[in-house]
N, C-alpha and C. Protein backbone atom coordinates (compact mmCIF):
# COMPACT_ATOMS: atom_id res chain seq x y z
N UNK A 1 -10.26 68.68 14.70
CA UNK A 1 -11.26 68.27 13.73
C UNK A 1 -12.63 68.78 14.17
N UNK A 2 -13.35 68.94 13.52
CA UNK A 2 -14.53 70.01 13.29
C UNK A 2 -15.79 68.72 13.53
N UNK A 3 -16.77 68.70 14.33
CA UNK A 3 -17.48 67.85 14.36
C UNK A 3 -19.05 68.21 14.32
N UNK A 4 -19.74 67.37 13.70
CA UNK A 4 -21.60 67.66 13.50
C UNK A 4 -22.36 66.18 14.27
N UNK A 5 -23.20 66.73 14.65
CA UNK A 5 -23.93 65.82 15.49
C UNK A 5 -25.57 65.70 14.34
N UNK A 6 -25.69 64.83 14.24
CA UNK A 6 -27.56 64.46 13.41
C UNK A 6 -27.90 63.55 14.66
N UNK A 7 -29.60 64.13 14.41
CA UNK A 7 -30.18 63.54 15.74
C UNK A 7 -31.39 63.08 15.05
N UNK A 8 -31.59 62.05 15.63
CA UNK A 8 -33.18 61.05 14.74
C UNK A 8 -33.45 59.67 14.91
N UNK A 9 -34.37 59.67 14.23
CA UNK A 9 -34.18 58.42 14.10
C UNK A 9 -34.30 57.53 12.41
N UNK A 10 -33.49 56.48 12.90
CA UNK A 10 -33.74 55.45 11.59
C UNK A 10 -34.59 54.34 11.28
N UNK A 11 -34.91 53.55 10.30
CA UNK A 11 -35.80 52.91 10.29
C UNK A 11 -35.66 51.56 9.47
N UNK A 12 -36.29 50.92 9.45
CA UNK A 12 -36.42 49.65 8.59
C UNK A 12 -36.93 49.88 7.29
N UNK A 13 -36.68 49.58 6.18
CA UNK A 13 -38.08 49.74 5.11
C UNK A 13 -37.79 48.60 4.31
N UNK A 14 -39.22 47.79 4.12
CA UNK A 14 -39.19 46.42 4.06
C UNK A 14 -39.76 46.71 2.47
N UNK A 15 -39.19 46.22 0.85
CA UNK A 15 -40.02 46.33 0.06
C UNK A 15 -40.17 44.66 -0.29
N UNK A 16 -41.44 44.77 -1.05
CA UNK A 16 -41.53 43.50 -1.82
C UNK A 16 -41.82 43.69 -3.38
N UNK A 17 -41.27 42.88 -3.38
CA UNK A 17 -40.69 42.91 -5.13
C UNK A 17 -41.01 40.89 -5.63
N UNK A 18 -42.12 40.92 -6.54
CA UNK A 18 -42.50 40.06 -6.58
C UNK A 18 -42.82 38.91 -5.46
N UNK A 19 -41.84 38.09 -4.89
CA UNK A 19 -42.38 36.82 -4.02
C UNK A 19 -41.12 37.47 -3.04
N UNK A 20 -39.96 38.32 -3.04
CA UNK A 20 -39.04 38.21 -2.49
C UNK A 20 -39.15 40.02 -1.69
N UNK A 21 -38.63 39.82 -0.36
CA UNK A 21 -38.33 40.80 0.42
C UNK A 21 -37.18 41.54 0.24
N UNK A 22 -37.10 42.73 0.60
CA UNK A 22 -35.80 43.63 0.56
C UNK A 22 -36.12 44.27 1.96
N UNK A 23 -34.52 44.22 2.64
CA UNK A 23 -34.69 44.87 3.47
C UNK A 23 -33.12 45.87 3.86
N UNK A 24 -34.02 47.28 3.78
CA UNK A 24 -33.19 48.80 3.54
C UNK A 24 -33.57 49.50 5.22
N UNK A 25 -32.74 50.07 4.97
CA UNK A 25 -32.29 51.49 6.08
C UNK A 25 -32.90 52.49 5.53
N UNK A 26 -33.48 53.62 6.13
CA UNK A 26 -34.01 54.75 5.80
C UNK A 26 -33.72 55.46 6.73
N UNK A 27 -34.33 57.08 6.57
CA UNK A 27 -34.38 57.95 7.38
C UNK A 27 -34.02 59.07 6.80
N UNK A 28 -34.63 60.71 6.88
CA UNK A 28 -34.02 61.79 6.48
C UNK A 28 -33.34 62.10 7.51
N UNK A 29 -32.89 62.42 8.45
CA UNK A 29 -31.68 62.59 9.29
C UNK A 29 -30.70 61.89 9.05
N UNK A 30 -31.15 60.41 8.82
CA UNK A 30 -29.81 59.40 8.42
C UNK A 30 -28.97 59.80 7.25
N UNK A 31 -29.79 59.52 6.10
CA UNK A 31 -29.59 60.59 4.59
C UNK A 31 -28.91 61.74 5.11
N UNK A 32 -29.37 62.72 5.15
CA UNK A 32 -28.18 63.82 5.74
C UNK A 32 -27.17 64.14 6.19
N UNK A 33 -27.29 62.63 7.21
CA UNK A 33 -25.67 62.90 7.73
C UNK A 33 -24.66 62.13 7.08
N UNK A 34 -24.94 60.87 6.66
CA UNK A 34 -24.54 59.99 5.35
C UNK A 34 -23.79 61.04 4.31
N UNK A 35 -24.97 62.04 3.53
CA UNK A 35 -24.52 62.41 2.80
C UNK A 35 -23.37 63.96 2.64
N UNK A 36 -23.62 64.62 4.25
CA UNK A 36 -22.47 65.39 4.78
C UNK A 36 -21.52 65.11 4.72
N UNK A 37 -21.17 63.59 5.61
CA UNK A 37 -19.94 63.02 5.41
C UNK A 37 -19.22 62.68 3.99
N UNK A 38 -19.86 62.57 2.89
CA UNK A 38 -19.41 62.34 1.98
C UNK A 38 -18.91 63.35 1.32
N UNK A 39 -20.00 64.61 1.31
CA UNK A 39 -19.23 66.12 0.71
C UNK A 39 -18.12 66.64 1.77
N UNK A 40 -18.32 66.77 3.07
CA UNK A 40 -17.32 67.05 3.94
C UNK A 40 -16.30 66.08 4.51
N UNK A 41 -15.76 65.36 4.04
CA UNK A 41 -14.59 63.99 4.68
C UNK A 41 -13.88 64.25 5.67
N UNK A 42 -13.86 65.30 5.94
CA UNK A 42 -12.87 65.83 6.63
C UNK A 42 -13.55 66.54 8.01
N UNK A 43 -14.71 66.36 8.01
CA UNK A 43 -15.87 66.79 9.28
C UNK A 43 -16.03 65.51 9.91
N UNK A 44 -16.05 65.35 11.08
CA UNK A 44 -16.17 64.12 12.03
C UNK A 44 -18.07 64.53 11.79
N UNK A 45 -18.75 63.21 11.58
CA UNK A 45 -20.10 63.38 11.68
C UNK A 45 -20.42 62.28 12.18
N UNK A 46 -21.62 62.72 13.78
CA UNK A 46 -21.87 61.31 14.45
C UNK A 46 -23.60 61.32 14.12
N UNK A 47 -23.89 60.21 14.42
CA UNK A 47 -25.28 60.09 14.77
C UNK A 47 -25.83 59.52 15.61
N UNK A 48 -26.96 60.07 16.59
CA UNK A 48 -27.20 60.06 17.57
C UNK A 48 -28.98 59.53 17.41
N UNK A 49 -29.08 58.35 17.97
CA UNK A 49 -30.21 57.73 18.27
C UNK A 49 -30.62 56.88 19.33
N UNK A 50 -31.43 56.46 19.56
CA UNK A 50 -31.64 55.29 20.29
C UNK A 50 -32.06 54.19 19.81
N UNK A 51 -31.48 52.72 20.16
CA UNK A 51 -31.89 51.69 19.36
C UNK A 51 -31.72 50.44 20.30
N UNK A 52 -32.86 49.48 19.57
CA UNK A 52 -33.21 48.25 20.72
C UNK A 52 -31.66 47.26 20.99
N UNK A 53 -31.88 46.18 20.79
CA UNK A 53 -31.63 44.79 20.76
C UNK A 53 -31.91 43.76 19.92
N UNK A 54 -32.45 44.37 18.85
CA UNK A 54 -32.91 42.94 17.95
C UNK A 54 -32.33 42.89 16.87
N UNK A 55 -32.46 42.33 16.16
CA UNK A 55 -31.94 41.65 14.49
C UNK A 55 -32.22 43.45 13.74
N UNK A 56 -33.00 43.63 13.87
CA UNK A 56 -33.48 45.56 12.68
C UNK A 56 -32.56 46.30 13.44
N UNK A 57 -32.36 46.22 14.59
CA UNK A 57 -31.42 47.94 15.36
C UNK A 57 -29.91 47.31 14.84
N UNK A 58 -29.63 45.93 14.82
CA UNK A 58 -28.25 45.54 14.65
C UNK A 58 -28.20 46.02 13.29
N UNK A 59 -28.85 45.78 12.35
CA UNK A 59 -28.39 45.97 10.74
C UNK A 59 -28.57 47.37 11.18
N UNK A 60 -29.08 48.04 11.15
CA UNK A 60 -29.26 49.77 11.58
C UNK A 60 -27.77 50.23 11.91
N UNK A 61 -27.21 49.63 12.66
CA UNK A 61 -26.26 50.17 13.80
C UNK A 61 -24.92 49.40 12.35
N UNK A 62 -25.15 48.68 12.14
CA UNK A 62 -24.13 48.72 11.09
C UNK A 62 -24.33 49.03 9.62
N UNK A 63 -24.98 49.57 9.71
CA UNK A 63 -25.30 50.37 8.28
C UNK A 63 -25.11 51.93 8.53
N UNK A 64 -25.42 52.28 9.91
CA UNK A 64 -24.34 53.47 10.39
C UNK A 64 -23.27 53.74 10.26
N UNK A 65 -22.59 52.73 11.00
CA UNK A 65 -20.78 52.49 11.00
C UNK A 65 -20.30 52.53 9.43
N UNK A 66 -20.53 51.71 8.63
CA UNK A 66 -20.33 50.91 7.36
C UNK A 66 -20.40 52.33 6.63
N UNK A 67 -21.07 53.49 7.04
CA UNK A 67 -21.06 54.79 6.06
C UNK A 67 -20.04 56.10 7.11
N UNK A 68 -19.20 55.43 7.18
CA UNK A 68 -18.38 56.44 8.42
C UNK A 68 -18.65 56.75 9.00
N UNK A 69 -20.28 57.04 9.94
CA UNK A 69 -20.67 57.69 11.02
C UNK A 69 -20.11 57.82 12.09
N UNK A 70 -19.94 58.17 13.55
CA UNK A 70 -19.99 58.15 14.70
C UNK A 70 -21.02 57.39 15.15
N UNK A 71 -20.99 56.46 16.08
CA UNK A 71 -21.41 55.35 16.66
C UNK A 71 -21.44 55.60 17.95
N UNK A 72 -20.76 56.14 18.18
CA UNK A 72 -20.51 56.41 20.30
C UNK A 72 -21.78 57.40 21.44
N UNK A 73 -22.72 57.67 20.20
CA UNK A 73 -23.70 58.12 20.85
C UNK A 73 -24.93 57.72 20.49
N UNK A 74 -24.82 56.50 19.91
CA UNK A 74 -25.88 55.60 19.88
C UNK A 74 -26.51 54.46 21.09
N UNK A 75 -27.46 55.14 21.92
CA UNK A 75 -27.69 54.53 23.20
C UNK A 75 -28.72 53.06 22.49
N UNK A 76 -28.19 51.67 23.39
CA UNK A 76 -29.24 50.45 23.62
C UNK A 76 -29.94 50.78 24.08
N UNK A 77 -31.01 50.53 23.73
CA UNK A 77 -32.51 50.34 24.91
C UNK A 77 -32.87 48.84 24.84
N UNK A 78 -33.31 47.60 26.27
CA UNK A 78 -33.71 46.68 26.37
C UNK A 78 -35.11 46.38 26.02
């Protein structure tokens, strides 16, 4: 199997919409590799970042997974 590596980073993006919060994933690297995997299914595609410990890197890190990514080169930082 044929594999692509995206390197970046991702982000939080907080909107408000009247009295109530939304809270989304962003990133053009993220987008890219998201959307590789979807035209290519058949390409192993990881993504590669660094991410904390808190409540934002956890939804991050599964909003990775949750779109088929590669996960195994996503380093914690404390």
């Amino acid at each position: 199997m044929k594999r692509v590596a995206c390197v970046g980073e991702a982000m939080i993006e907080l909107s408000l919409i009247g009295e109530d919060t939304q809270v989304s994933v962003a990133g053009d690297t993220l987008n890219t590799a998201i959307y590789l995997h979807r035209t290519a299914p058949k390409l192993r595609v990881d993504y590669i970042t660094c991410l904390g410990c808190d409540p934002f890197s956890a939804r991050i890190f599964d909003f990775i997974s949750q779109h088929g990514l590669g996960t195994s080169r996503i380093q914690r930082i404390l």
